[in-house]
Protein backbone atom coordinates (compact mmCIF):
# COMPACT_ATOMS: atom_id res chain seq x y z
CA UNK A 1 -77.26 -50.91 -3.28
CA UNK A 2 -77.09 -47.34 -3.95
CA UNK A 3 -74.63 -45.90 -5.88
CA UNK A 4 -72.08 -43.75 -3.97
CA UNK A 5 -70.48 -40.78 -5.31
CA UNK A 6 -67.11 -41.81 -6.73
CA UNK A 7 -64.56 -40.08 -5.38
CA UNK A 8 -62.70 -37.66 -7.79
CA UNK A 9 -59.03 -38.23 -8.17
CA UNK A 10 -57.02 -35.54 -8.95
CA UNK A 11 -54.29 -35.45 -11.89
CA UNK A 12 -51.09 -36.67 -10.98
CA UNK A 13 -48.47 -33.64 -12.10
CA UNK A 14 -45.42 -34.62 -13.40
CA UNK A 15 -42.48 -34.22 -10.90
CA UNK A 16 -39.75 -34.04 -13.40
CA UNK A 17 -38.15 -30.17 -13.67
CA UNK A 18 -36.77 -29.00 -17.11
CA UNK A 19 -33.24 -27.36 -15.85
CA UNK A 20 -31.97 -26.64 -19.32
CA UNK A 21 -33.23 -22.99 -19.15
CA UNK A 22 -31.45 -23.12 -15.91
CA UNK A 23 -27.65 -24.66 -17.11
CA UNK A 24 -27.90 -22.64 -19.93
CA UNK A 25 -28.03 -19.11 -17.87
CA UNK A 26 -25.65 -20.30 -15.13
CA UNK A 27 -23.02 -21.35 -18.23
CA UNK A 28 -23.42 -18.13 -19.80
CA UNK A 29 -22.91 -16.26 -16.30
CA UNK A 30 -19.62 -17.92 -16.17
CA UNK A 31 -18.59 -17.30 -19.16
CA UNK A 32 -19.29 -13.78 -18.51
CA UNK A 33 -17.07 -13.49 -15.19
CA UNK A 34 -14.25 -15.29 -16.79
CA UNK A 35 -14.29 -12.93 -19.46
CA UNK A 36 -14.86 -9.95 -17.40
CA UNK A 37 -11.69 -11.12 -15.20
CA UNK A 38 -9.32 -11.56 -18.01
CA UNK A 39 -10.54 -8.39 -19.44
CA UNK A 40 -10.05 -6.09 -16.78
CA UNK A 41 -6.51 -7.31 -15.73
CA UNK A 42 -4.10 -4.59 -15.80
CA UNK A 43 -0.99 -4.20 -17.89
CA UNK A 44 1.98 -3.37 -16.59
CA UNK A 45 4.81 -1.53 -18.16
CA UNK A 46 8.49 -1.17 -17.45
CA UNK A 47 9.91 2.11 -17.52
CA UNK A 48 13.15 4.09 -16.67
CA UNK A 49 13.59 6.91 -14.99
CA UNK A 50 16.30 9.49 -14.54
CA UNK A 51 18.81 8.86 -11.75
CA UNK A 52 17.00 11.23 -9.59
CA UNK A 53 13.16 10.01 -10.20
CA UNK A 54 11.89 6.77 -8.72
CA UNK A 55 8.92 5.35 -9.36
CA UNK A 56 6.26 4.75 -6.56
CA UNK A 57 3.36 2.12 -6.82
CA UNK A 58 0.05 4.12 -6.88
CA UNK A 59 1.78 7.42 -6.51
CA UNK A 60 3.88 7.31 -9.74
CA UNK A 61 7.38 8.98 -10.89
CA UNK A 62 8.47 10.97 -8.19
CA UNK A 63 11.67 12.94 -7.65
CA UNK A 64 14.00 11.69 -4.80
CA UNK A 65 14.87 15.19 -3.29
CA UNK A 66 10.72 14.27 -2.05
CA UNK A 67 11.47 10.89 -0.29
CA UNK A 68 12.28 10.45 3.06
CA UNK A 69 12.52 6.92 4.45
CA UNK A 70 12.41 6.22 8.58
CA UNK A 71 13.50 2.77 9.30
CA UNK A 72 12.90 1.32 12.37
CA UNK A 73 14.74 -1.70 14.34
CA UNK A 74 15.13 -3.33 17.69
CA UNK A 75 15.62 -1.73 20.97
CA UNK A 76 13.90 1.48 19.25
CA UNK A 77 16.74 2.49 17.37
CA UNK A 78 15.63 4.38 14.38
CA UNK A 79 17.80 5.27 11.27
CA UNK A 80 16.94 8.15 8.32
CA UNK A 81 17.92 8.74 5.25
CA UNK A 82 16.54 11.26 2.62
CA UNK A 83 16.28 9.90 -1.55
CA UNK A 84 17.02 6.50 -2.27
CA UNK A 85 19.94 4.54 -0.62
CA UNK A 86 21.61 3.82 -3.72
CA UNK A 87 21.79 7.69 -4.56
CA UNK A 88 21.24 8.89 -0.87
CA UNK A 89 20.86 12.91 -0.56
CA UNK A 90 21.77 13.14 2.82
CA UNK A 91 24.10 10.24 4.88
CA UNK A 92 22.14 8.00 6.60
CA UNK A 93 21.40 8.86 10.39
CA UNK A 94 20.70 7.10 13.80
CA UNK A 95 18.00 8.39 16.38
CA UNK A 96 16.40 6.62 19.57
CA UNK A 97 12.87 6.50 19.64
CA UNK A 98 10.63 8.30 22.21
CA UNK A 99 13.43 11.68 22.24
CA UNK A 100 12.66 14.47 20.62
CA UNK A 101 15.68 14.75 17.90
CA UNK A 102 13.42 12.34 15.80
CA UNK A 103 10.71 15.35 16.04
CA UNK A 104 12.99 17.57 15.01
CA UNK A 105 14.47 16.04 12.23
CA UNK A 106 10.89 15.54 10.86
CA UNK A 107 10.27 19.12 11.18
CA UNK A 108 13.86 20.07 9.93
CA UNK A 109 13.63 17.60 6.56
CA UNK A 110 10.27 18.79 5.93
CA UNK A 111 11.08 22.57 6.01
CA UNK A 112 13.70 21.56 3.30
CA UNK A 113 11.84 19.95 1.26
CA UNK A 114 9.28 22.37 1.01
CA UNK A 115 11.63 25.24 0.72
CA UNK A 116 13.22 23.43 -2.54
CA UNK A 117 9.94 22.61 -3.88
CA UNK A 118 9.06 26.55 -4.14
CA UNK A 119 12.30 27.10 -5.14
CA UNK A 120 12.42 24.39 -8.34
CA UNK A 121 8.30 26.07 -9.01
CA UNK A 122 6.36 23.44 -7.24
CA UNK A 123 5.36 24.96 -4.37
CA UNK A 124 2.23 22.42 -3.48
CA UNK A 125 4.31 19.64 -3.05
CA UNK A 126 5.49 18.26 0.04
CA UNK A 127 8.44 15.58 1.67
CA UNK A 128 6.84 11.68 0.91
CA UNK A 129 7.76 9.96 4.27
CA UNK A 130 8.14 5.89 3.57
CA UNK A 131 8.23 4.03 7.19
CA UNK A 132 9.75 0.40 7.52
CA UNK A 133 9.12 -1.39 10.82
CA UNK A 134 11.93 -4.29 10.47
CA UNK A 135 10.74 -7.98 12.42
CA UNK A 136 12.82 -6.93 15.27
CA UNK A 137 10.99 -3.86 15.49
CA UNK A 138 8.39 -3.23 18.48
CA UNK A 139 4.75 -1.75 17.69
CA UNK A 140 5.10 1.33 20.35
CA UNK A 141 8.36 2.85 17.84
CA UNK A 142 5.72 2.30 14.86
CA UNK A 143 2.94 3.72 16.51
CA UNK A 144 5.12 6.87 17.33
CA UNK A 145 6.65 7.59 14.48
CA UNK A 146 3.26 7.67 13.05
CA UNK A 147 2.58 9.90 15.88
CA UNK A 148 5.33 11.99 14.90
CA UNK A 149 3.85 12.32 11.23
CA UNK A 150 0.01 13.68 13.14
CA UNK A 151 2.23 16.24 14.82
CA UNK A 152 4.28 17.68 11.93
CA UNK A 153 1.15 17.47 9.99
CA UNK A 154 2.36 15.13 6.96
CA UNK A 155 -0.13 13.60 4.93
CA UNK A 156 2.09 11.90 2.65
CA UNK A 157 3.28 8.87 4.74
CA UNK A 158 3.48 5.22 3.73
CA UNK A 159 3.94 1.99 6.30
CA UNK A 160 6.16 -0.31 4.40
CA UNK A 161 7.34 -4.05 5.52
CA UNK A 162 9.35 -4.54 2.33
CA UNK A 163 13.26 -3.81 2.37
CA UNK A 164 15.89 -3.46 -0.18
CA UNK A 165 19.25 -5.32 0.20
CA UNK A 166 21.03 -2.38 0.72
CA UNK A 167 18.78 -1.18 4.02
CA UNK A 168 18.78 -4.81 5.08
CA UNK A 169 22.48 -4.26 5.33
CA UNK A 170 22.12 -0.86 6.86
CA UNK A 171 20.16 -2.91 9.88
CA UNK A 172 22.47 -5.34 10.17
CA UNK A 173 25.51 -3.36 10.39
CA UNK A 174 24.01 -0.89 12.89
């Protein structure tokens, strides 16, 4: 008999995989992010303002004589009232959507507030408009009041679905 080639068998590798390289990163990735989160929470801090300042979340202390708020409620009855209803400037007023006097009161309590700006030496700032579509409200009064803000070229206009007890009971009683 001859001798045949033997066949060459190759190494067996082995399959086991060292992951400790692999826990450590991940564990120190998460300790990162967990620190990174707690670090970068913000700190809130009350303050107090004068009776005639209110503070506004990411627009800060602002007068009152500025704000203007449009609520809006069922069968497109709007009501307006300038400041803060606690201290209102101006009585608070009824409109129906989809007329004009809502237009014009826009234009009128703009006009104001820019004309007492200038006159108290800030001449660059303009009425804040804060608009609160109630539940019973329909989307056609929301969409033209906002509308309404295009036209009397407001920039300063903030959709709001939070109300105070006191405008709750403004609804209710209207």
């Amino acid at each position: 008999m001859k001798n045949l080639p033997q066949k060459i068998r190759s190494k067996k590798l082995s399959s086991r995989v060292d992951l400790t390289a692999m826990v450590s990163v991940s564990f120190l990735l998460v300790v990162f992010f967990m620190g990174f989160k707690e670090l970068s929470k913000s700190e809130t801090l009350s303050l107090s303002f004068p009776e005639n300042y209110v503070y506004i979340e990411d627009i800060g202390c602002v007068k009152t004589d500025r704000l203007y708020t449009i609520l809006l409620d069922k069968n497109n009855k709007i009501i307006t009232y300038s400041g803060i209803l606690e201290f209102p400037i101006e009585e608070p007023k009824e409109f129906e959507s989809g007329k004009n006097e809502i237009r014009q009161e826009v234009f009128r309590k703009k006009k104001e507030v820019r004309e007492h700006m200038i006159s108290v030496g800030n001449p660059n700032n303009d009425v804040i408009v804060i608009i609160k579509p109630s539940k019973n409200s329909n989307y056609g009064s929301l969409v033209n009041i906002v509308d309404e803000m295009k036209i009397a070229n407001i920039e300063n206009y903030s959709i709001v679905n939070e109300f105070t007890l006191k405008e709750s009971k403004l609804l209710a009683s209207n």
